[in-house]
N, C-alpha and C. Protein backbone atom coordinates (compact mmCIF):
# COMPACT_ATOMS: atom_id res chain seq x y z
N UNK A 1 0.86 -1.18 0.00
CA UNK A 1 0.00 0.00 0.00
C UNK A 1 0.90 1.23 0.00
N UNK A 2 0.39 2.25 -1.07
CA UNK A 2 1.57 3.53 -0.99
C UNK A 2 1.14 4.08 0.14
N UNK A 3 1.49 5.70 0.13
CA UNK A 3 1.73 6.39 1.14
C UNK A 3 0.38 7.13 1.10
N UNK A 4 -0.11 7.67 -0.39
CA UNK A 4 -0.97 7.90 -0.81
C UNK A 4 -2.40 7.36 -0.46
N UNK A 5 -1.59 6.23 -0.15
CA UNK A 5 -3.14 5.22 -0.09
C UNK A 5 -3.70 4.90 1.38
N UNK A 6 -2.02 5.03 2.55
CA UNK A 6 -2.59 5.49 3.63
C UNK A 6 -3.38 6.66 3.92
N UNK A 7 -2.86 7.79 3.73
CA UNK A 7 -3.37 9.04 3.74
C UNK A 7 -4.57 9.29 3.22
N UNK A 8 -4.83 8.44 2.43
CA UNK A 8 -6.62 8.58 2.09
C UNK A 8 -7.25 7.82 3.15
N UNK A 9 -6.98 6.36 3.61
CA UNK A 9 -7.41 5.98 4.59
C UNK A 9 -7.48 6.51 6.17
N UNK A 10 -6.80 7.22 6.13
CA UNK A 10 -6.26 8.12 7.94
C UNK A 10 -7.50 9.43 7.63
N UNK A 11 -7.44 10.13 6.63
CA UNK A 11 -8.30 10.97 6.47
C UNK A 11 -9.80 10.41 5.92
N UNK A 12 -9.84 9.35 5.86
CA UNK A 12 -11.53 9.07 5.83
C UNK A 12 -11.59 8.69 7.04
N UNK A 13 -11.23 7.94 7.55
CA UNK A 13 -11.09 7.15 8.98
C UNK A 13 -11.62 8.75 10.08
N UNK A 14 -10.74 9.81 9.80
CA UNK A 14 -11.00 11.16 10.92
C UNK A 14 -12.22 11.93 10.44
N UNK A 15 -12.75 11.31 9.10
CA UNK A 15 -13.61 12.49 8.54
C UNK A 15 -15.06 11.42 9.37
N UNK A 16 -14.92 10.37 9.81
CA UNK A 16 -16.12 9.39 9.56
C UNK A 16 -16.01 9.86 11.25
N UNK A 17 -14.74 9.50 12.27
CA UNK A 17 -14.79 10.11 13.34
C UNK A 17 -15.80 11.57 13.95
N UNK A 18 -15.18 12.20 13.36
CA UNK A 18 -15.80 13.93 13.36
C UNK A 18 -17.24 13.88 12.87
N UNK A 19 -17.57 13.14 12.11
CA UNK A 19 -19.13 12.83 11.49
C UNK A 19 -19.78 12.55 12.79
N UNK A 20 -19.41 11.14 13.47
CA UNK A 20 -20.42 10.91 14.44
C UNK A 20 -20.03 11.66 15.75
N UNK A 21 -18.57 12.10 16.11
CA UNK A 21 -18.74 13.36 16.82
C UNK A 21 -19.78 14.49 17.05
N UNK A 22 -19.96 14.82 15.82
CA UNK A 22 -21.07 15.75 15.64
C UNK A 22 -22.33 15.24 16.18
N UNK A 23 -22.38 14.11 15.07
CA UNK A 23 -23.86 13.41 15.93
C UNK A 23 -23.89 13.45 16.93
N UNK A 24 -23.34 13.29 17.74
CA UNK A 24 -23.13 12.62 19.29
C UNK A 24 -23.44 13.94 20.05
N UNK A 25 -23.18 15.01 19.61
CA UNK A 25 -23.34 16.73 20.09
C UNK A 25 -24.57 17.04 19.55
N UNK A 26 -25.18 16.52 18.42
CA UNK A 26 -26.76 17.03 17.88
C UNK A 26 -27.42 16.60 19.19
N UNK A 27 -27.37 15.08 19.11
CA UNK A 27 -28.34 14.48 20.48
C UNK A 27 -27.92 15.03 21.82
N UNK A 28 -26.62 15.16 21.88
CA UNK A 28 -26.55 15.83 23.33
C UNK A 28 -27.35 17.30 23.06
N UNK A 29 -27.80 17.70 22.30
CA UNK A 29 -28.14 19.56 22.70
C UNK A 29 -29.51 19.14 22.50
N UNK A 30 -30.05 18.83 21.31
CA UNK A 30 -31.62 17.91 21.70
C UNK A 30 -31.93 17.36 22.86
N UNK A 31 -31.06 16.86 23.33
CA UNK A 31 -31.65 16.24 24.52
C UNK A 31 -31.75 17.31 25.65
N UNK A 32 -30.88 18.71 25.47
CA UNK A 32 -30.69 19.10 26.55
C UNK A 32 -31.83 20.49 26.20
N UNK A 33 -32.06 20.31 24.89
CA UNK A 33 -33.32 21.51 24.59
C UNK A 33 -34.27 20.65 24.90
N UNK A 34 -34.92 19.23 24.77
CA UNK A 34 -36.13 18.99 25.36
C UNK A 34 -36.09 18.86 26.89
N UNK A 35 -35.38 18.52 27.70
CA UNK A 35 -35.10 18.86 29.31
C UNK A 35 -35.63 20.38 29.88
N UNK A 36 -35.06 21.85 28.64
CA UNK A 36 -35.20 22.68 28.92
C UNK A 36 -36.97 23.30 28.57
N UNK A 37 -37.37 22.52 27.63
CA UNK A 37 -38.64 23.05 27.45
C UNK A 37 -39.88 22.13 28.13
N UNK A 38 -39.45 20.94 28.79
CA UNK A 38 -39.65 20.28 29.22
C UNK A 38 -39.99 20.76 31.16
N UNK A 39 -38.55 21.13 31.26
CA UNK A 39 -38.82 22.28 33.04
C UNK A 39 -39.65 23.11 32.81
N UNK A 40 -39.70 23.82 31.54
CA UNK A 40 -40.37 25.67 31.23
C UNK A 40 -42.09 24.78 31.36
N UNK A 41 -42.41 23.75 31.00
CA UNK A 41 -43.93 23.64 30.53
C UNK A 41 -44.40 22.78 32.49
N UNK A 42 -43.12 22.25 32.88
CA UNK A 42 -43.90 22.07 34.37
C UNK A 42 -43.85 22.95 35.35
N UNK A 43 -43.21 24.06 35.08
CA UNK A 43 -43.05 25.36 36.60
C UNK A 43 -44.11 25.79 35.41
N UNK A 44 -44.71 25.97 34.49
CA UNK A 44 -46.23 26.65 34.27
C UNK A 44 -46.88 26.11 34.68
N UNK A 45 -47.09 24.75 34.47
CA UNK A 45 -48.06 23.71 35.02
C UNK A 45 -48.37 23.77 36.17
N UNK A 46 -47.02 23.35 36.99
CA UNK A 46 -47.08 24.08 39.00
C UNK A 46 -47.86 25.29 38.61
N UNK A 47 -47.28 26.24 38.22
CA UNK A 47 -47.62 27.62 38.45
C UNK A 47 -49.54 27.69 38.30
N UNK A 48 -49.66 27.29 37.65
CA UNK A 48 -50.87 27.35 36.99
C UNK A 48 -51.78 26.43 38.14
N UNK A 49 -51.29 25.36 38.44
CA UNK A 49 -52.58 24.55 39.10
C UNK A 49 -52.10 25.27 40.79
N UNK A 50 -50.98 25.87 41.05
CA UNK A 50 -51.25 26.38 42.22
C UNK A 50 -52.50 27.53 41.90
N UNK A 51 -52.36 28.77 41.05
CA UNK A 51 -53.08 29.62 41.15
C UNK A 51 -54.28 28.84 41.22
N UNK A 52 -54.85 28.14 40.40
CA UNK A 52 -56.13 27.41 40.13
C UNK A 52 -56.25 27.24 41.78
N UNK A 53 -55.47 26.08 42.65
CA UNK A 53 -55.92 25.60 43.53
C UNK A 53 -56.03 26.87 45.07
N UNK A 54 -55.34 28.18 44.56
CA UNK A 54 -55.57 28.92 45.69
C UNK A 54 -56.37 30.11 45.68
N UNK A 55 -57.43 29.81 44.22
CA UNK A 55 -58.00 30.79 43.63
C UNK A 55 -58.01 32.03 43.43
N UNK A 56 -56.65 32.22 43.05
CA UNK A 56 -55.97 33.24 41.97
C UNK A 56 -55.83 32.91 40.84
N UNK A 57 -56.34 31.67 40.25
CA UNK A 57 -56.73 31.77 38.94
C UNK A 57 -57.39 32.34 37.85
N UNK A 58 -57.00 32.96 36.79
CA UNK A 58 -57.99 33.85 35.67
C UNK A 58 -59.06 32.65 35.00
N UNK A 59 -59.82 33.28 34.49
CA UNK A 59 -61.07 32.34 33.60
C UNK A 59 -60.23 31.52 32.51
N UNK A 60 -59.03 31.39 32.95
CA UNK A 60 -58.40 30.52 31.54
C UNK A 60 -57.97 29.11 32.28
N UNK A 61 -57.73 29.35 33.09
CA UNK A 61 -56.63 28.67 34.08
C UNK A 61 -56.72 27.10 33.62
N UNK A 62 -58.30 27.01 33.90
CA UNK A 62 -58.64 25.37 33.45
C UNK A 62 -58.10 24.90 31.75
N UNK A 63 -58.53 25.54 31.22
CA UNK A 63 -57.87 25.69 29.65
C UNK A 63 -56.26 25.65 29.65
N UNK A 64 -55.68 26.51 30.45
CA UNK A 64 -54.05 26.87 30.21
C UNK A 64 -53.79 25.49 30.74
N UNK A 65 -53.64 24.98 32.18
CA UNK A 65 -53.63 23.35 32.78
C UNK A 65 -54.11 22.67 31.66
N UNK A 66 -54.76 22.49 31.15
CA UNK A 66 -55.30 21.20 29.67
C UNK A 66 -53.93 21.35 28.89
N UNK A 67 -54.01 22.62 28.20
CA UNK A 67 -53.20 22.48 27.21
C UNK A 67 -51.16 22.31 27.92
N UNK A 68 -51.41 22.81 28.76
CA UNK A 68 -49.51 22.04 29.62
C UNK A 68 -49.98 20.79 29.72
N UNK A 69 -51.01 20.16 29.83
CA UNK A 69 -50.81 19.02 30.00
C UNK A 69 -50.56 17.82 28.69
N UNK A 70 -51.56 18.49 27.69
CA UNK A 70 -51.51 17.73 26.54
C UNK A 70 -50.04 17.93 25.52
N UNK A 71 -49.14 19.45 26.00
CA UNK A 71 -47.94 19.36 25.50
C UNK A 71 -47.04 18.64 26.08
N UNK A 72 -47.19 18.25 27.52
CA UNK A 72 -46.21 17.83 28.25
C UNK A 72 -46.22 16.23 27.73
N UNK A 73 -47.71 15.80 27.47
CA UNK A 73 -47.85 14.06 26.91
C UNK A 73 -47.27 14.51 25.55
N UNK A 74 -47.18 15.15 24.92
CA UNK A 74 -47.49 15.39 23.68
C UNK A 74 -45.25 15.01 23.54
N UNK A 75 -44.87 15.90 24.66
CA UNK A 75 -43.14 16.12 24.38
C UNK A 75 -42.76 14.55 24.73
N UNK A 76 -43.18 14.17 25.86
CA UNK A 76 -42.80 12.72 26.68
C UNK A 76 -43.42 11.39 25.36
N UNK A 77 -44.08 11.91 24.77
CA UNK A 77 -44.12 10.79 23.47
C UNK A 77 -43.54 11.27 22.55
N UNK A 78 -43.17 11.99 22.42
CA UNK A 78 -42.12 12.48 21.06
C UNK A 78 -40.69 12.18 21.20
N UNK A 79 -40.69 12.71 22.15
CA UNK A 79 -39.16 12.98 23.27
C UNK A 79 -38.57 12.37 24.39
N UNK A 80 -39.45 11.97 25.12
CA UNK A 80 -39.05 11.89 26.38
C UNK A 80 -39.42 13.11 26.92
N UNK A 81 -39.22 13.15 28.13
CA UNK A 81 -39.45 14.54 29.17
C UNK A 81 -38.07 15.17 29.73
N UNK A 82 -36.85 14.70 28.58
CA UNK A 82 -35.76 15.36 28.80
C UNK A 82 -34.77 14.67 29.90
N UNK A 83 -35.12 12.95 29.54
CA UNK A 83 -33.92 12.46 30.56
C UNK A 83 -33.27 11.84 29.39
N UNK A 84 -31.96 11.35 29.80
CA UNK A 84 -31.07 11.07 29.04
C UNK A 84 -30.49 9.68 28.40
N UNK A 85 -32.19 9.10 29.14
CA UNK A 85 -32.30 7.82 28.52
C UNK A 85 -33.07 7.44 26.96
N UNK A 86 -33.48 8.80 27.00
CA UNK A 86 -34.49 8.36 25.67
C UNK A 86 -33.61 9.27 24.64
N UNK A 87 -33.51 8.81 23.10
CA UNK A 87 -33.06 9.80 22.12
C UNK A 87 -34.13 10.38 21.55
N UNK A 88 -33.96 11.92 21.38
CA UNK A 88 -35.05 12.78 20.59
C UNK A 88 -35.03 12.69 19.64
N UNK A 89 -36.16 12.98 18.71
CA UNK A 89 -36.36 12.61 17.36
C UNK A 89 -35.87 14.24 16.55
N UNK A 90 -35.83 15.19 17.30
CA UNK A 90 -35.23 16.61 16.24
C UNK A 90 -36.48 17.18 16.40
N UNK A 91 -37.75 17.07 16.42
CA UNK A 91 -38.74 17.86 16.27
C UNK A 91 -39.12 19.03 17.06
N UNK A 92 -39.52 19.85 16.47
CA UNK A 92 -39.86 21.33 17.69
C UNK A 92 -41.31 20.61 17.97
N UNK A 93 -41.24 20.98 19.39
CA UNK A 93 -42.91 20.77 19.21
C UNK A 93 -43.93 22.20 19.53
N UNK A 94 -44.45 22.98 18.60
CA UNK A 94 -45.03 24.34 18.26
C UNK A 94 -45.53 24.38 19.75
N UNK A 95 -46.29 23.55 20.55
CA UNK A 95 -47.51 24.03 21.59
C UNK A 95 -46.08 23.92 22.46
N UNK A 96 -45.32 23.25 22.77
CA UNK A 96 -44.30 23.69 24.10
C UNK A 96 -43.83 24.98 23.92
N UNK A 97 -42.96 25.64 22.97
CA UNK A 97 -42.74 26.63 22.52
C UNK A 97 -43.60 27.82 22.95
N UNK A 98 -44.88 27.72 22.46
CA UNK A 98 -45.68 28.52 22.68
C UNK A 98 -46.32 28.49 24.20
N UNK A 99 -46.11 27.64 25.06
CA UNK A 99 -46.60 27.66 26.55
C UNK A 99 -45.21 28.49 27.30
N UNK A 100 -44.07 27.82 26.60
CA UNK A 100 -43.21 28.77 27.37
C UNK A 100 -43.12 30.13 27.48
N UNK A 101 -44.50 30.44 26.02
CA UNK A 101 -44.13 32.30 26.05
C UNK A 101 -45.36 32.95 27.22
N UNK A 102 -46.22 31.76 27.72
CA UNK A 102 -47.33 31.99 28.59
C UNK A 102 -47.11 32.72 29.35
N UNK A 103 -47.24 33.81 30.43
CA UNK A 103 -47.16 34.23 31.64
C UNK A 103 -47.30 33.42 32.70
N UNK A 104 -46.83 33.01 33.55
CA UNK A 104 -46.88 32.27 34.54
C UNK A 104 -46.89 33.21 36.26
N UNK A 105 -46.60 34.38 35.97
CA UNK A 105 -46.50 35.11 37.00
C UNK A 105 -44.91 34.54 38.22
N UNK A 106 -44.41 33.75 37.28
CA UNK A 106 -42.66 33.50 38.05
C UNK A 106 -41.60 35.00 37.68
N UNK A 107 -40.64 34.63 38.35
CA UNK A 107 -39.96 35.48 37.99
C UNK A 107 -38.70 35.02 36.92
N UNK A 108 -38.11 36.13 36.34
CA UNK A 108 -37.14 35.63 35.09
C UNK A 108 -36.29 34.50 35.47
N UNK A 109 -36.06 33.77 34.71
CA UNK A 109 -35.18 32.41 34.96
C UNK A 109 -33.82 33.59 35.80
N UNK A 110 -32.98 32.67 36.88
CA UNK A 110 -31.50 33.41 37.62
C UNK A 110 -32.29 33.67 38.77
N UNK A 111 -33.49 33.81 38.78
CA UNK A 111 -33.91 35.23 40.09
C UNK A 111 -35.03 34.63 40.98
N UNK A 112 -34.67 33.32 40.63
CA UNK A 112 -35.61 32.77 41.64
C UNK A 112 -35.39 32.43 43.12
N UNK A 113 -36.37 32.85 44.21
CA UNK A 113 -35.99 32.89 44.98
C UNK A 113 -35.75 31.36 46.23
N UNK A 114 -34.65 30.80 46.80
CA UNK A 114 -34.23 29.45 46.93
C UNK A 114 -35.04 29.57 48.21
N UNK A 115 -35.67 30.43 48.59
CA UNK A 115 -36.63 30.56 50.20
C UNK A 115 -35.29 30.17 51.14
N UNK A 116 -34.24 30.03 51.52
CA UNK A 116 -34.02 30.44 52.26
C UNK A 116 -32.75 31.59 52.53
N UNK A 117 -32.53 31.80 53.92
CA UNK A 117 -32.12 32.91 54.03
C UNK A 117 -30.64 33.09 54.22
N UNK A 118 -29.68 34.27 53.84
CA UNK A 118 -28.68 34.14 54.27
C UNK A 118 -28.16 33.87 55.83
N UNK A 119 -26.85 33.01 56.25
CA UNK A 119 -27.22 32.87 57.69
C UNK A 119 -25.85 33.84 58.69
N UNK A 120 -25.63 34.71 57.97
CA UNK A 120 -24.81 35.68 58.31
C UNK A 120 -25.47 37.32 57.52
N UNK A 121 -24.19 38.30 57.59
CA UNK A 121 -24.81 39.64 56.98
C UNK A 121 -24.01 39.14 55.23
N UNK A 122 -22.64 38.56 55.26
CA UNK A 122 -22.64 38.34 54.15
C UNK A 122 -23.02 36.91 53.43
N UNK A 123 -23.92 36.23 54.18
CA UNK A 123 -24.16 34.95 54.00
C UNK A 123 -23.68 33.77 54.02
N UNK A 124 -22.17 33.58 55.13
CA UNK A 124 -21.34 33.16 54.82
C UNK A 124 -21.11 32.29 55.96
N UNK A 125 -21.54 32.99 57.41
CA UNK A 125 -21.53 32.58 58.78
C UNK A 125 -22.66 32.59 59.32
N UNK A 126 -22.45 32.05 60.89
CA UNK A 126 -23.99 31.99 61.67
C UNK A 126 -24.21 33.28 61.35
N UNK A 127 -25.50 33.01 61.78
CA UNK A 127 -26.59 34.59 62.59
C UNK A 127 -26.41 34.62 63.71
N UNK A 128 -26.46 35.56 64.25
CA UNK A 128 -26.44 36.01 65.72
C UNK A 128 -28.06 36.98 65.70
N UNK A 129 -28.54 36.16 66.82
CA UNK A 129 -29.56 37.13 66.92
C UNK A 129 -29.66 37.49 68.46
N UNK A 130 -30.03 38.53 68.60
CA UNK A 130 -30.39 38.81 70.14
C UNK A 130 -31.84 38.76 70.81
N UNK A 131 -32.42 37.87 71.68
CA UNK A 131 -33.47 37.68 72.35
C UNK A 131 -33.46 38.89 73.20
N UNK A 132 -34.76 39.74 73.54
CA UNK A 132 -35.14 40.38 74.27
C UNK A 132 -35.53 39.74 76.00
């Protein structure tokens, strides 16, 4: 075999490598965009059946809960629900998309609050508190 003839083989051999490399990064970001639209359609869902259940719900509420629910079956049979056992098929699915642009009355993704409190002034040490 010439030299020529390696060098075609070493460079198909890295081109076929880098091929399923790629693949291997499509499904990892698919998988990690249905995970993400997947969280966005159940903190509406929470969001939504809390208001419903503490009656701060608007006249939609029952409607908005249907339709998170039928996208959420709708992603988990397409997709999975974004664990990393199932491979995604590539598809957007239009109604998740569009629930994520819903109002939910949360606050912007970063700024949510973890309920609890810092346990120092810079959050770092005890509290000291003083009893009367």
């Amino acid at each position: 075999m010439g030299l020529m003839d390696r060098v075609r083989d070493q460079a198909a051999q890295l081109a076929q490598k880098t091929q399923e490399a790629a693949q291997e990064g499509r499904v990892m970001l698919d998988q990690a965009q249905a995970r993400r639209r997947a969280d966005a359609m159940f903190r509406d869902l929470g969001a939504a059946v809390y208001a419903e259940r503490t009656g701060r719900g608007g006249p939609d509420g029952a409607a908005k809960i249907d339709r998170l629910v039928k996208a959420l079956s709708r992603q988990e049979a397409e997709q999975g629900l974004g664990d990393s056992s199932s491979a995604p098929s590539g598809k957007e699915d239009s109604d998740a998309s569009a629930s994520g642009q819903e109002d939910s009355g949360r606050k912007p993704s970063g700024q949510e609050d973890s309920g609890r409190k810092p346990s120092g002034q810079d959050g770092s040490g005890p509290q000291t508190t003083s009893m009367p």
